[in-house]
PDB file of N, CA and C in Angstrom:
ATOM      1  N   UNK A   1     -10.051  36.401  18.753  1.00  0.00           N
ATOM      2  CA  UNK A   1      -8.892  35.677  18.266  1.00  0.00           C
ATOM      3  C   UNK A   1      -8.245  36.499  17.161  1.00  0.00           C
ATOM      4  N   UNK A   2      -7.141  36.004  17.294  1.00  0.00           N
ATOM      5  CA  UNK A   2      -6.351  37.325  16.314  1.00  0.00           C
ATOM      6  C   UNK A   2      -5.205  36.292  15.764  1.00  0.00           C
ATOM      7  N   UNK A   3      -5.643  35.473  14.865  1.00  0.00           N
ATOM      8  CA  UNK A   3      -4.564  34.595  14.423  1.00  0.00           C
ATOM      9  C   UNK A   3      -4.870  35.057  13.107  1.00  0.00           C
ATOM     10  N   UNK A   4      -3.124  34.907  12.474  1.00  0.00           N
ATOM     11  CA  UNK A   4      -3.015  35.286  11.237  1.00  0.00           C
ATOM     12  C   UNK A   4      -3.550  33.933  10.340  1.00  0.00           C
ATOM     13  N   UNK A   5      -4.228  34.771   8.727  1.00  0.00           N
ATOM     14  CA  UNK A   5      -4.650  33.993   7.607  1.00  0.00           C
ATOM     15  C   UNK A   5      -4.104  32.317   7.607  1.00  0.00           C
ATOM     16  N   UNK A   6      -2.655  32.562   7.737  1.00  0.00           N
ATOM     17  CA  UNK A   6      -1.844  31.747   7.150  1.00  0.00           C
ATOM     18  C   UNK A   6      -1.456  30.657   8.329  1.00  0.00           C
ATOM     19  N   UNK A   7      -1.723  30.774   9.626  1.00  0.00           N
ATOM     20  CA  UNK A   7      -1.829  29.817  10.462  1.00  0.00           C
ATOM     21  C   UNK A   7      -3.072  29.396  10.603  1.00  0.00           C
ATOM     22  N   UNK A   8      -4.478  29.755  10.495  1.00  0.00           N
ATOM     23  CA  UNK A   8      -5.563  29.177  10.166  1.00  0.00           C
ATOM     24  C   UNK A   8      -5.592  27.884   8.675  1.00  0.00           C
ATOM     25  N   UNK A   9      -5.041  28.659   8.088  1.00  0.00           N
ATOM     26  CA  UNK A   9      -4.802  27.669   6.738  1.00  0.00           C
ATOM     27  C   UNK A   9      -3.928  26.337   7.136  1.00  0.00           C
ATOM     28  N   UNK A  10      -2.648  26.653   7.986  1.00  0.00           N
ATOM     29  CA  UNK A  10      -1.502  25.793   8.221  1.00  0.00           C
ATOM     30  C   UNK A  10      -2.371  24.872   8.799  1.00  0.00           C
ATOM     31  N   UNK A  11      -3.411  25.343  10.190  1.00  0.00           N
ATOM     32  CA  UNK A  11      -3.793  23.968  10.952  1.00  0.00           C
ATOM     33  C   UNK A  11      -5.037  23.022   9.979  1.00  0.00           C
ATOM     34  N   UNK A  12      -5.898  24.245   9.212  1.00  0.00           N
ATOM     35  CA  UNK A  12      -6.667  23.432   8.640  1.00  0.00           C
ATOM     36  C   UNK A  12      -6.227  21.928   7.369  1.00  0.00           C
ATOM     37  N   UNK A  13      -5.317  22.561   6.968  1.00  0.00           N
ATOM     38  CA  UNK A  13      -4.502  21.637   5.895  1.00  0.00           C
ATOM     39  C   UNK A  13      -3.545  20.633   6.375  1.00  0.00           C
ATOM     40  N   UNK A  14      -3.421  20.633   7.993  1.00  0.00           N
ATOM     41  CA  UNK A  14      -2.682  19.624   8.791  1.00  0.00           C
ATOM     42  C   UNK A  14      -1.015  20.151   8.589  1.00  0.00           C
ATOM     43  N   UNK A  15      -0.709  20.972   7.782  1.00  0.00           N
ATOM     44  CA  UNK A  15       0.901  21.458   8.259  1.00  0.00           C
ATOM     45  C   UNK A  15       1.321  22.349   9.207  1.00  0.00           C
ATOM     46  N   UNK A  16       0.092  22.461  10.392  1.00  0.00           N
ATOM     47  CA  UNK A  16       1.036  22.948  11.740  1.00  0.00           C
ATOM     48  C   UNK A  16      -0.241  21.964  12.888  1.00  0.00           C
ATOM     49  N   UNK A  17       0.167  21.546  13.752  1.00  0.00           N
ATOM     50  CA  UNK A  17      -1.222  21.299  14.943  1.00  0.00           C
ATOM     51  C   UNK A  17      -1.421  22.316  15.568  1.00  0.00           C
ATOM     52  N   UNK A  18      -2.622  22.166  16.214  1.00  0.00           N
ATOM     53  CA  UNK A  18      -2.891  23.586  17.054  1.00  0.00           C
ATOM     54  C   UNK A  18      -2.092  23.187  18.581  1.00  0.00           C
ATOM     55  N   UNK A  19      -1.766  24.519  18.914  1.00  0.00           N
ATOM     56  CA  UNK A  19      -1.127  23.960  20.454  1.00  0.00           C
ATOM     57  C   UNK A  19      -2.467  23.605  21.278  1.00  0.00           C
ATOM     58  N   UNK A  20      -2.518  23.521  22.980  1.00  0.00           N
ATOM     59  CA  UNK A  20      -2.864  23.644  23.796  1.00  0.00           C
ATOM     60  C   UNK A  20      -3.812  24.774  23.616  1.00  0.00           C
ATOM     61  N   UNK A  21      -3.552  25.706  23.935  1.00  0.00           N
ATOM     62  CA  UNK A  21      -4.170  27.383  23.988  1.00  0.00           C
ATOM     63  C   UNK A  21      -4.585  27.642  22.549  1.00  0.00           C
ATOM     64  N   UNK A  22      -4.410  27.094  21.694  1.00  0.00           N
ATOM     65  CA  UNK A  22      -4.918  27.324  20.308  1.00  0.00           C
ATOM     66  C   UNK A  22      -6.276  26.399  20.306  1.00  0.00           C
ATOM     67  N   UNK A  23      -6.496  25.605  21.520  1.00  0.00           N
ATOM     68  CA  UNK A  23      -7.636  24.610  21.043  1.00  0.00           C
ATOM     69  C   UNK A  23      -8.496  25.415  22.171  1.00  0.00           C
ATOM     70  N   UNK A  24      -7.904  25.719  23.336  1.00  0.00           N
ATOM     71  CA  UNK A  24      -8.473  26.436  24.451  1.00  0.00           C
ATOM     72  C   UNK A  24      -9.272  28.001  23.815  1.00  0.00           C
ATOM     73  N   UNK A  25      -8.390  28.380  23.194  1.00  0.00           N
ATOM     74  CA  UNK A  25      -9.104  29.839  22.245  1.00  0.00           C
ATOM     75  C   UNK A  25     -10.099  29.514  21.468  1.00  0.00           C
ATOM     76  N   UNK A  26      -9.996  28.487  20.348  1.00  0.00           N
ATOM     77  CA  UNK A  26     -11.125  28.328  19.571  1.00  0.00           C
ATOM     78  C   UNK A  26     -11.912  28.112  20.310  1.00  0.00           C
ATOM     79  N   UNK A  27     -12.376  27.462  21.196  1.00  0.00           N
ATOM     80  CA  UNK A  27     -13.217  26.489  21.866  1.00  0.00           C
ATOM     81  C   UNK A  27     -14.292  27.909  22.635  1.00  0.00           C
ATOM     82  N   UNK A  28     -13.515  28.557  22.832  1.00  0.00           N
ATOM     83  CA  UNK A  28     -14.144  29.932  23.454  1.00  0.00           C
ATOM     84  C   UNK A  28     -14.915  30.547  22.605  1.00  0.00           C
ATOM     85  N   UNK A  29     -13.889  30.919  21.789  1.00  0.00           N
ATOM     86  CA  UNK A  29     -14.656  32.042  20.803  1.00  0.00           C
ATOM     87  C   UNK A  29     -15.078  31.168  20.084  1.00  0.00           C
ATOM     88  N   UNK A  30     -15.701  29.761  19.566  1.00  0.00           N
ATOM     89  CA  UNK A  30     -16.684  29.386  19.152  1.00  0.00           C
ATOM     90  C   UNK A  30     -18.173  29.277  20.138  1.00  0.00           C
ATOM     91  N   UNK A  31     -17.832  29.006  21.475  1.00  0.00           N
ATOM     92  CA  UNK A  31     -18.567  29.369  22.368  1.00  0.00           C
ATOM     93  C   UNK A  31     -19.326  27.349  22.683  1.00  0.00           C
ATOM     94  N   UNK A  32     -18.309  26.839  22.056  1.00  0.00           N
ATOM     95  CA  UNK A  32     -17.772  25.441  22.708  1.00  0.00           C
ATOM     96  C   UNK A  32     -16.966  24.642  23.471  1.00  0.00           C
ATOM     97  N   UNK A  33     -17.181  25.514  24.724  1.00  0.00           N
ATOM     98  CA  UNK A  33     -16.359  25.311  25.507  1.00  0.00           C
ATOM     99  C   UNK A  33     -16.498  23.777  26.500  1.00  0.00           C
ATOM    100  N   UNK A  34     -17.310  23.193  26.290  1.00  0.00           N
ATOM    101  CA  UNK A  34     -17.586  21.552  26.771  1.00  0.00           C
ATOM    102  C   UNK A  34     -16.617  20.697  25.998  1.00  0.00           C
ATOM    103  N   UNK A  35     -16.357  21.446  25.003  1.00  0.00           N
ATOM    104  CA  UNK A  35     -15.616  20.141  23.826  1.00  0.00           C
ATOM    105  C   UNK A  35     -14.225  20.135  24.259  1.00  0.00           C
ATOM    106  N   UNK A  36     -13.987  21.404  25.041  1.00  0.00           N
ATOM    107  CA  UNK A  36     -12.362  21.397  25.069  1.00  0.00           C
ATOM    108  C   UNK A  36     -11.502  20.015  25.684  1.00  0.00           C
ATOM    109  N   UNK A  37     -11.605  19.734  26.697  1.00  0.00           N
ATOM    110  CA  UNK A  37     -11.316  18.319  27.418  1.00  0.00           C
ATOM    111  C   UNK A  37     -11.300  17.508  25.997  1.00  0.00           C
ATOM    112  N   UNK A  38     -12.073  17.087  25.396  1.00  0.00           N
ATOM    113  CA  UNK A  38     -11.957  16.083  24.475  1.00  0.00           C
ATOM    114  C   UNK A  38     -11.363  16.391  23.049  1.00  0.00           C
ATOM    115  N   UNK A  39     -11.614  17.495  22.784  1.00  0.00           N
ATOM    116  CA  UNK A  39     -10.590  18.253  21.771  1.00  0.00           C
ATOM    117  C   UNK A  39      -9.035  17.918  22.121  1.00  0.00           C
ATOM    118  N   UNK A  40      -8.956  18.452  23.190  1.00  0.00           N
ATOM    119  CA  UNK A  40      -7.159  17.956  24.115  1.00  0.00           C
ATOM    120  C   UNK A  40      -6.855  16.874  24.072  1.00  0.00           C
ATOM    121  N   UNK A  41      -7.534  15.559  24.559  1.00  0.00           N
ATOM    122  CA  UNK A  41      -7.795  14.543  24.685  1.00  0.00           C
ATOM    123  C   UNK A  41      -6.964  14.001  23.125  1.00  0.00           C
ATOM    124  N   UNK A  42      -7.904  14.488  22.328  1.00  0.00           N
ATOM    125  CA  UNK A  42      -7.559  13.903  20.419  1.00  0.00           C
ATOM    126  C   UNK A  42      -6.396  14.773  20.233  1.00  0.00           C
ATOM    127  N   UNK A  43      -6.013  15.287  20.668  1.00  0.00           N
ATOM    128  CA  UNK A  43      -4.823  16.320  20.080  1.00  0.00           C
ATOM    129  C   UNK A  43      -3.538  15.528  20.625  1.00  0.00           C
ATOM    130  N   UNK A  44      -3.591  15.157  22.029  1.00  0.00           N
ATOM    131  CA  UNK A  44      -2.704  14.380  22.651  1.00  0.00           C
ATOM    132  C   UNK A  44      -2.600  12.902  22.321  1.00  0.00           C
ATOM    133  N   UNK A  45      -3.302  12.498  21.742  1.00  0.00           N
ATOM    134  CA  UNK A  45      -3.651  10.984  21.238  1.00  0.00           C
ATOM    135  C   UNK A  45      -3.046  11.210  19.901  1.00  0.00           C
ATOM    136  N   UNK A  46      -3.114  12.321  18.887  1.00  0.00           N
ATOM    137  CA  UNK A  46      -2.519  12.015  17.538  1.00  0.00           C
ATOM    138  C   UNK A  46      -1.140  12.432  17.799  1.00  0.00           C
ATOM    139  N   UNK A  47      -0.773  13.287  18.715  1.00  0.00           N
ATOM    140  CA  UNK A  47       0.448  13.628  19.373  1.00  0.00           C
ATOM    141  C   UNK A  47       1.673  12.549  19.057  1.00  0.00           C
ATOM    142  N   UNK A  48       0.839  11.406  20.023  1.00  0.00           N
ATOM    143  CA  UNK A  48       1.752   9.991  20.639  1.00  0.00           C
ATOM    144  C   UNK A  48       1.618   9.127  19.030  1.00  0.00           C
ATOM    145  N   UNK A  49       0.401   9.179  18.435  1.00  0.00           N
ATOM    146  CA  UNK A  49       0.853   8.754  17.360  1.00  0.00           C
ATOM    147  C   UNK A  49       1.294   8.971  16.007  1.00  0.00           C
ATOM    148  N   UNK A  50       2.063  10.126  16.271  1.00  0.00           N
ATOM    149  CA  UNK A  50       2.308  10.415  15.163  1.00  0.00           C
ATOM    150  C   UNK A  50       3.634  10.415  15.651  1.00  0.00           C
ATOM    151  N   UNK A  51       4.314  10.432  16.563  1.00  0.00           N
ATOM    152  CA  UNK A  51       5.381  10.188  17.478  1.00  0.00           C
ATOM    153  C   UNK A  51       5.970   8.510  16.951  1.00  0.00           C
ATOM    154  N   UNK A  52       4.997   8.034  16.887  1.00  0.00           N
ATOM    155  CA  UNK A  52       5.038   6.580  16.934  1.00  0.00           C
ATOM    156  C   UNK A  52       5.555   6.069  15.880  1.00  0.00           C
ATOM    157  N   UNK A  53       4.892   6.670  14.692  1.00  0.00           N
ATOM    158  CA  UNK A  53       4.915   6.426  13.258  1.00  0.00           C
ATOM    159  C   UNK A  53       6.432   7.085  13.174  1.00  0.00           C
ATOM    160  N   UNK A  54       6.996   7.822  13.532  1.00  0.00           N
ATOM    161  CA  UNK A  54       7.895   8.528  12.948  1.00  0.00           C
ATOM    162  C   UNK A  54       8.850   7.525  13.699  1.00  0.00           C
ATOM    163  N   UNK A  55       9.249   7.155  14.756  1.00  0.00           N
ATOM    164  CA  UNK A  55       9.694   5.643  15.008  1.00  0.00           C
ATOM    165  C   UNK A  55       9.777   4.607  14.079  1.00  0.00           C
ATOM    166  N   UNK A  56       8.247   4.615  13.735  1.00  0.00           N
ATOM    167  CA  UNK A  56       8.804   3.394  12.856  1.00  0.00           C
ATOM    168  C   UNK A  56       9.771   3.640  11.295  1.00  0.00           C
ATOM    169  N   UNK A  57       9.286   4.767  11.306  1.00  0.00           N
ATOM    170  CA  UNK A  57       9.959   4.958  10.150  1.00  0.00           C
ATOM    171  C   UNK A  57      11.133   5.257  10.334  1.00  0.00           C
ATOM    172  N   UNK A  58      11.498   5.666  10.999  1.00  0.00           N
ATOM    173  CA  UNK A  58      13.197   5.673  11.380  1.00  0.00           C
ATOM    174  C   UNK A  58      14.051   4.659  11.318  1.00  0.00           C
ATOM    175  N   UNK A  59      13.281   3.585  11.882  1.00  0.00           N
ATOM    176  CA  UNK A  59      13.622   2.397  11.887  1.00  0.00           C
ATOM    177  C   UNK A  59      13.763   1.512  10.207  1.00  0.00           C
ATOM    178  N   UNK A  60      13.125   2.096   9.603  1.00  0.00           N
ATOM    179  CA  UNK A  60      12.615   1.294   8.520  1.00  0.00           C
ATOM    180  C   UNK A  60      11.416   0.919   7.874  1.00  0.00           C
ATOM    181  N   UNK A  61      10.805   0.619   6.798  1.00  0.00           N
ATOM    182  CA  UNK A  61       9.604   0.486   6.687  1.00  0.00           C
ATOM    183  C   UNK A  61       9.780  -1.315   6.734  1.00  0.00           C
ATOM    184  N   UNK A  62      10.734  -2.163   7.003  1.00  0.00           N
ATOM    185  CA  UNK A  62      10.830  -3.106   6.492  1.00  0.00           C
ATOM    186  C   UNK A  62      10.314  -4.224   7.613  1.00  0.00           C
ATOM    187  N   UNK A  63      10.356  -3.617   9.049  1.00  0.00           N
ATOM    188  CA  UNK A  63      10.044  -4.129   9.958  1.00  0.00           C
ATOM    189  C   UNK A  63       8.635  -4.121   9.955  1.00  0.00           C
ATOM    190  N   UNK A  64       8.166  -3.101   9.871  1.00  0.00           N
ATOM    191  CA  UNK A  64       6.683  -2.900   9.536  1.00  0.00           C
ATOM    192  C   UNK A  64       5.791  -3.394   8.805  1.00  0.00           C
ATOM    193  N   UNK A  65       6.312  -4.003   7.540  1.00  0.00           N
ATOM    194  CA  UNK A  65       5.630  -4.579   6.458  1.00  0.00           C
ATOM    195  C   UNK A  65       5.911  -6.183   6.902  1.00  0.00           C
ATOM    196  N   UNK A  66       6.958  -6.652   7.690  1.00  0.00           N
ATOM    197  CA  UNK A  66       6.689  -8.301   7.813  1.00  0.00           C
ATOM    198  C   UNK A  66       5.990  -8.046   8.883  1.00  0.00           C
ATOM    199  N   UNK A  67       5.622  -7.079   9.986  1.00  0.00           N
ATOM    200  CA  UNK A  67       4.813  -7.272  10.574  1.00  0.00           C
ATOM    201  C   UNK A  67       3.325  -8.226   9.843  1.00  0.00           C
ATOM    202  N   UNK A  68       3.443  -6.699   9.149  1.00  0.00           N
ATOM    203  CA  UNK A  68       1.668  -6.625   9.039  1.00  0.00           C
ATOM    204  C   UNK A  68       1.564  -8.033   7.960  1.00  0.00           C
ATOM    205  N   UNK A  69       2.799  -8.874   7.148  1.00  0.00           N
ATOM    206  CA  UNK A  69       2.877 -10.183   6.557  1.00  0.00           C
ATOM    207  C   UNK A  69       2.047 -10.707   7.184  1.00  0.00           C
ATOM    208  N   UNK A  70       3.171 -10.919   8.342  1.00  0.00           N
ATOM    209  CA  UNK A  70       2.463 -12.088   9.177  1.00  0.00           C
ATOM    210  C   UNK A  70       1.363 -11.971   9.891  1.00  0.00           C
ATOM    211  N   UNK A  71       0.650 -10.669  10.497  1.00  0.00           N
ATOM    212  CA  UNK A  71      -0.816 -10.867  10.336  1.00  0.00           C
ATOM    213  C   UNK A  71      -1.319 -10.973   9.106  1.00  0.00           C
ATOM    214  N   UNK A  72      -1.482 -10.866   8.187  1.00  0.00           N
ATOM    215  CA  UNK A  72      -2.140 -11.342   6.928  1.00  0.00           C
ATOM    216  C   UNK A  72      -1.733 -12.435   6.778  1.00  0.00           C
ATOM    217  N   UNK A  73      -1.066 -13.309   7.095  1.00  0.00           N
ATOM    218  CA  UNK A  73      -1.094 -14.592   6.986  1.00  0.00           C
ATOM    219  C   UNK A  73      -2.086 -15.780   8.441  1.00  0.00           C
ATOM    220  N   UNK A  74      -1.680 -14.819   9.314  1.00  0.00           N
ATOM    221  CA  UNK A  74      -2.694 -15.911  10.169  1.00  0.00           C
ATOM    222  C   UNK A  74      -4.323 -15.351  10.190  1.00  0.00           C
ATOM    223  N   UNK A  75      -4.478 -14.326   9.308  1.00  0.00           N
ATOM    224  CA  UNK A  75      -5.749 -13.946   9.090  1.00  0.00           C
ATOM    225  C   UNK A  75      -6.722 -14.991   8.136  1.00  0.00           C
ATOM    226  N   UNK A  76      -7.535 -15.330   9.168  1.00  0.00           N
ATOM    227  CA  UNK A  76      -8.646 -16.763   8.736  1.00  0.00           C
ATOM    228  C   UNK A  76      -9.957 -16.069   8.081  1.00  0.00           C
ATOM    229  N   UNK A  77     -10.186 -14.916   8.472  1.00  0.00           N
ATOM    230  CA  UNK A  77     -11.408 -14.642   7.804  1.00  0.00           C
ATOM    231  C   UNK A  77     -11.589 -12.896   7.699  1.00  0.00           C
ATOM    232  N   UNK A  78     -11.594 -12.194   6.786  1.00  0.00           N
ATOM    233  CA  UNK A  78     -11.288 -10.698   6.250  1.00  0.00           C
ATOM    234  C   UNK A  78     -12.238 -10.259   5.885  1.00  0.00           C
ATOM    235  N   UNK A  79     -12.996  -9.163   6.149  1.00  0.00           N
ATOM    236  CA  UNK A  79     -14.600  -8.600   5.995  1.00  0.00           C
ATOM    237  C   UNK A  79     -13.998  -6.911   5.575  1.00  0.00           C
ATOM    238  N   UNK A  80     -15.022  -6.394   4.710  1.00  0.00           N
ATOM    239  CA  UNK A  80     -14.905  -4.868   4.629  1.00  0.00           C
ATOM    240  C   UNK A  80     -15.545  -4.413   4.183  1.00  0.00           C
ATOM    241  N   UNK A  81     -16.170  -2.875   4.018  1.00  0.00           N
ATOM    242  CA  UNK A  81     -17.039  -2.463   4.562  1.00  0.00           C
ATOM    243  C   UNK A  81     -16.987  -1.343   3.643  1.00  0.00           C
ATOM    244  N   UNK A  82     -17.239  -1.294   2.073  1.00  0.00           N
ATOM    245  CA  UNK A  82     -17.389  -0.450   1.053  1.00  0.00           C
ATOM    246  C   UNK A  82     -18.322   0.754   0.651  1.00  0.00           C
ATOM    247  N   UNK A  83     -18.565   1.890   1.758  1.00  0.00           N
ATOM    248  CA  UNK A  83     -19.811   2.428   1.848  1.00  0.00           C
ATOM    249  C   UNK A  83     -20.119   3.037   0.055  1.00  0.00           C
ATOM    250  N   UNK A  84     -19.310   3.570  -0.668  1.00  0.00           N
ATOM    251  CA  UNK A  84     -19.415   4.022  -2.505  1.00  0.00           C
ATOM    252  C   UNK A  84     -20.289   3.426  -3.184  1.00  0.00           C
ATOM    253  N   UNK A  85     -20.152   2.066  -2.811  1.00  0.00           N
ATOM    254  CA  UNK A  85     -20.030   0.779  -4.052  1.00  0.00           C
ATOM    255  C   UNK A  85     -21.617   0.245  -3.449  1.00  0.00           C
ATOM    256  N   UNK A  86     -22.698   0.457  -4.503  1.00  0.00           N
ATOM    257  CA  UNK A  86     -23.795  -0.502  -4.354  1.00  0.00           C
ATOM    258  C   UNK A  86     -24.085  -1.795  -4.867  1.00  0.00           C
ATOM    259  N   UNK A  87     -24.193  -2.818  -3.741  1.00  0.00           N
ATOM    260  CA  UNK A  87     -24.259  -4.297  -4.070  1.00  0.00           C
ATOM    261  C   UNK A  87     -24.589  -4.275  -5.515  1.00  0.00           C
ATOM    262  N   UNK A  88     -24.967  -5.520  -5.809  1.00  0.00           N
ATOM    263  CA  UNK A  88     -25.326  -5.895  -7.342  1.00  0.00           C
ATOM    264  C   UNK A  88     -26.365  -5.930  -7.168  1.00  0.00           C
ATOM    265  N   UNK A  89     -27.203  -6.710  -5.962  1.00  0.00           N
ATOM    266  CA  UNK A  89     -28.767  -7.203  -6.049  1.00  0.00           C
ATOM    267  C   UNK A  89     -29.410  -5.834  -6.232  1.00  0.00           C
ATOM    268  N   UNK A  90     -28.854  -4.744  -5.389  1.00  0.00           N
ATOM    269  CA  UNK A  90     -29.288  -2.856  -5.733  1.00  0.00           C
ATOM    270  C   UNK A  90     -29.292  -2.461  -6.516  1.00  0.00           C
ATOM    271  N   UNK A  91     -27.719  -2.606  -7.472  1.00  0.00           N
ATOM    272  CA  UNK A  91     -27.463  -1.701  -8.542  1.00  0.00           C
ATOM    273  C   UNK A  91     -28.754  -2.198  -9.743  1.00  0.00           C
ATOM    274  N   UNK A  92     -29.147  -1.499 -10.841  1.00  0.00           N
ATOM    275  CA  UNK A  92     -29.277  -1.764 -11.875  1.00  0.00           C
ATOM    276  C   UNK A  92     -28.696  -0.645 -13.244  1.00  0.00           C
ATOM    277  N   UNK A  93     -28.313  -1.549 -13.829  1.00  0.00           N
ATOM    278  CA  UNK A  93     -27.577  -0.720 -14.806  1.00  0.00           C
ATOM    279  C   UNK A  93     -28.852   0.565 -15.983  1.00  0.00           C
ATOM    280  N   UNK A  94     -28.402   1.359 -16.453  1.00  0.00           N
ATOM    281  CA  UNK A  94     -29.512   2.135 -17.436  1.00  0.00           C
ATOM    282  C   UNK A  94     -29.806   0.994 -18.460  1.00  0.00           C
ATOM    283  N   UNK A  95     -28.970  -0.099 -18.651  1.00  0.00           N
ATOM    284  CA  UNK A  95     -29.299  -1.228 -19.559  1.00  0.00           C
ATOM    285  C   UNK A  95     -30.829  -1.755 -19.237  1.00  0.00           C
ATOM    286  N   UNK A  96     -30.501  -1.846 -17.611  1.00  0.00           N
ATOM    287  CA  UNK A  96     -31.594  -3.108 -17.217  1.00  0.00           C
ATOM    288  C   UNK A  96     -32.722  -2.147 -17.609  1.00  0.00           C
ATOM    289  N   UNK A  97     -32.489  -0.573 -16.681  1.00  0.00           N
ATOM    290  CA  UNK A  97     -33.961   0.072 -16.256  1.00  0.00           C
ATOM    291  C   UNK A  97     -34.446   0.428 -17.497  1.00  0.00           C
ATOM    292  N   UNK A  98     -33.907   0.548 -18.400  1.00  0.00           N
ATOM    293  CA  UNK A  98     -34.401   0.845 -19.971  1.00  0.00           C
ATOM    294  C   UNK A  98     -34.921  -0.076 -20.333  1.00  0.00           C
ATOM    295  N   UNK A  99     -36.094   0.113 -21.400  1.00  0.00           N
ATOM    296  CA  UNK A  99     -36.949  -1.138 -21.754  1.00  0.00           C
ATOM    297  C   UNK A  99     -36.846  -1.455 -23.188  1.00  0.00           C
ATOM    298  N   UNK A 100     -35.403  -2.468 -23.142  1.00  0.00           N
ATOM    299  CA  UNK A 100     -34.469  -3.202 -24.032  1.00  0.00           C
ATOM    300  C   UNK A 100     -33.889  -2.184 -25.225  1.00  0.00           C
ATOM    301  N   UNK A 101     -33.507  -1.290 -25.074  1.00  0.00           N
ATOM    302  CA  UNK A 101     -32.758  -0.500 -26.046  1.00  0.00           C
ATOM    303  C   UNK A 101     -32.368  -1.450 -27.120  1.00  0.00           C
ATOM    304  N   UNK A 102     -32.176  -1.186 -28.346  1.00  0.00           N
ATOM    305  CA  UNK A 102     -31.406  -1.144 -29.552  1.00  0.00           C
ATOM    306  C   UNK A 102     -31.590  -2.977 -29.619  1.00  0.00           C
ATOM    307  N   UNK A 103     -32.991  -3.341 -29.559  1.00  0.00           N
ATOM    308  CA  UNK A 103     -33.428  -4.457 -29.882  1.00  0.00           C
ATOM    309  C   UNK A 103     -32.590  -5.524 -29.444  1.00  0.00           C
ATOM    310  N   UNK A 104     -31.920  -5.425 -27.986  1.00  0.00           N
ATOM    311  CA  UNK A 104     -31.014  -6.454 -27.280  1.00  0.00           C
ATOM    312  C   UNK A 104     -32.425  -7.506 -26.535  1.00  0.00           C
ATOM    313  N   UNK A 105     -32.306  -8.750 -26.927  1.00  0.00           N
ATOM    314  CA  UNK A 105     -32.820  -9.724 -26.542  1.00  0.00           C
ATOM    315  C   UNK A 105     -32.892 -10.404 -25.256  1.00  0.00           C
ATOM    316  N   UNK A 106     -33.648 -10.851 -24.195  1.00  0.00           N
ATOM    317  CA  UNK A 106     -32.857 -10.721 -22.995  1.00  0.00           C
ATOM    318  C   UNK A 106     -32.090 -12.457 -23.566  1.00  0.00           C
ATOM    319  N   UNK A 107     -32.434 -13.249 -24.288  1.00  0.00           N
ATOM    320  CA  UNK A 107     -31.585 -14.553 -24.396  1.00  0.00           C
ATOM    321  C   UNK A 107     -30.362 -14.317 -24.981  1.00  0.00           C
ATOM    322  N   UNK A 108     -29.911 -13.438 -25.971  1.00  0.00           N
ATOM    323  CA  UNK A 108     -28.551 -12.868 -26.784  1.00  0.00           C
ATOM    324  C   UNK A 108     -28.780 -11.836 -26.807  1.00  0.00           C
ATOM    325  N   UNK A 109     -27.739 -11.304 -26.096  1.00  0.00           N
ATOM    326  CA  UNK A 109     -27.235 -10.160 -26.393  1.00  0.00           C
ATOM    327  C   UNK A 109     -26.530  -9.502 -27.593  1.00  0.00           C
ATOM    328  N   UNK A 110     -27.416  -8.767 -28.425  1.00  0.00           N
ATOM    329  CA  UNK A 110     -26.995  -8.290 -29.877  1.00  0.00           C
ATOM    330  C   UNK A 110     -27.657  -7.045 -30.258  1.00  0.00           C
ATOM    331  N   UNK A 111     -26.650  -6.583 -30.608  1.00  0.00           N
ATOM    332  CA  UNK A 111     -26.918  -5.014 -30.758  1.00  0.00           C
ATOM    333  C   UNK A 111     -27.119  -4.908 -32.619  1.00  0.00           C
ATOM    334  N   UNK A 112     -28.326  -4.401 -33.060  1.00  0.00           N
ATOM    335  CA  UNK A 112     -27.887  -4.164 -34.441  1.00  0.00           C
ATOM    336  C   UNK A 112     -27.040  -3.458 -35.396  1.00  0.00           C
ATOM    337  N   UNK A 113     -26.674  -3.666 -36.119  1.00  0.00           N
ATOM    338  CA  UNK A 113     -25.517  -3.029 -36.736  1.00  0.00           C
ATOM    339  C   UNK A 113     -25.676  -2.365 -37.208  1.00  0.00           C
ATOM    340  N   UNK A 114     -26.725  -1.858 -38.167  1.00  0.00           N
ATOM    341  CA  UNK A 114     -27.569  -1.130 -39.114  1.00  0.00           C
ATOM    342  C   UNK A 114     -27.369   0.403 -38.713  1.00  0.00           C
ATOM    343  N   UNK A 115     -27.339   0.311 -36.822  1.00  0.00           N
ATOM    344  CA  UNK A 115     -27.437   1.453 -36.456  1.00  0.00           C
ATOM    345  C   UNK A 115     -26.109   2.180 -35.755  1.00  0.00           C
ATOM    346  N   UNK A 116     -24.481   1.501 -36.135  1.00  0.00           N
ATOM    347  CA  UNK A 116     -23.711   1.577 -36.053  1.00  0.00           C
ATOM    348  C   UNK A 116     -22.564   1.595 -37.367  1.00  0.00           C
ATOM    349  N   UNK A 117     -23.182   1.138 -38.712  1.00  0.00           N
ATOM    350  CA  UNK A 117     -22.684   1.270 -39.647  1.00  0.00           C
ATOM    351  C   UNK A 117     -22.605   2.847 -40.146  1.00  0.00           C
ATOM    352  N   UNK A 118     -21.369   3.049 -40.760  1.00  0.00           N
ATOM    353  CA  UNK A 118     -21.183   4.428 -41.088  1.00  0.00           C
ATOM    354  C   UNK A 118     -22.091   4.680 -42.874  1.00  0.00           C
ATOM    355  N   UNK A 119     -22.185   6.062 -42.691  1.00  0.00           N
ATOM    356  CA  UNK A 119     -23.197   6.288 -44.258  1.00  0.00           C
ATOM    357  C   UNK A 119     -22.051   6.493 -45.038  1.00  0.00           C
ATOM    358  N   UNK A 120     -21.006   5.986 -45.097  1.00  0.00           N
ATOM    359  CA  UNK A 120     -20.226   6.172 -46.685  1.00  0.00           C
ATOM    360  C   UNK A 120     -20.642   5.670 -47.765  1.00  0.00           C
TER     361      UNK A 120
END
């Protein structure tokens, strides 16, 4: 393959797609050539939708947003799926796992002052 720096960069950063024969070449000279069909497959699928999107936006974003209103309004029950974020019953803070820092009580919480007052 003999593609220049700067079209390797273009497809990796999403400001050019690869053609046809650009997915057919890699696929070779990576020596993955089973993937090609389905490589094509996704290339032609973001094709149509990105086709799609640019429709709507032509149109307006305004049509689009009472769309998606009014599904959020007949939406009865909304679930999601935060992989970052560990529950609470998981998390414990360095508060908890520490064994009671700076004489905090577990009934009141009080920090002494003694050790926050300045030496002037």
């Amino acid at each position: 393959m003999s593609w220049q720096p700067s079209k390797v960069s273009k497809i990796e950063n999403g400001k050019q797609t690869p053609t046809d024969d650009d997915i057919k070449a890699w696929t070779r000279a990576t020596n993955t050539e089973r993937e090609t069909e389905a490589l094509l497959a996704s290339l032609h699928t973001l094709e149509v939708q990105h086709a799609e999107w640019h429709r709507v936006l032509k149109a307006g974003l305004v049509g689009h947003q009472l769309e998606l209103s009014e599904q959020d309004a007949k939406t009865k029950l909304y679930r999601s799926f935060e992989p970052a974020v560990v529950p609470g019953t998981l998390f414990k803070s360095r508060f908890e796992m520490s064994d009671r820092p700076l004489g905090v009580s577990p009934q009141k919480a009080t920090v002494p002052t003694e050790e926050y007052e300045s030496s002037d």
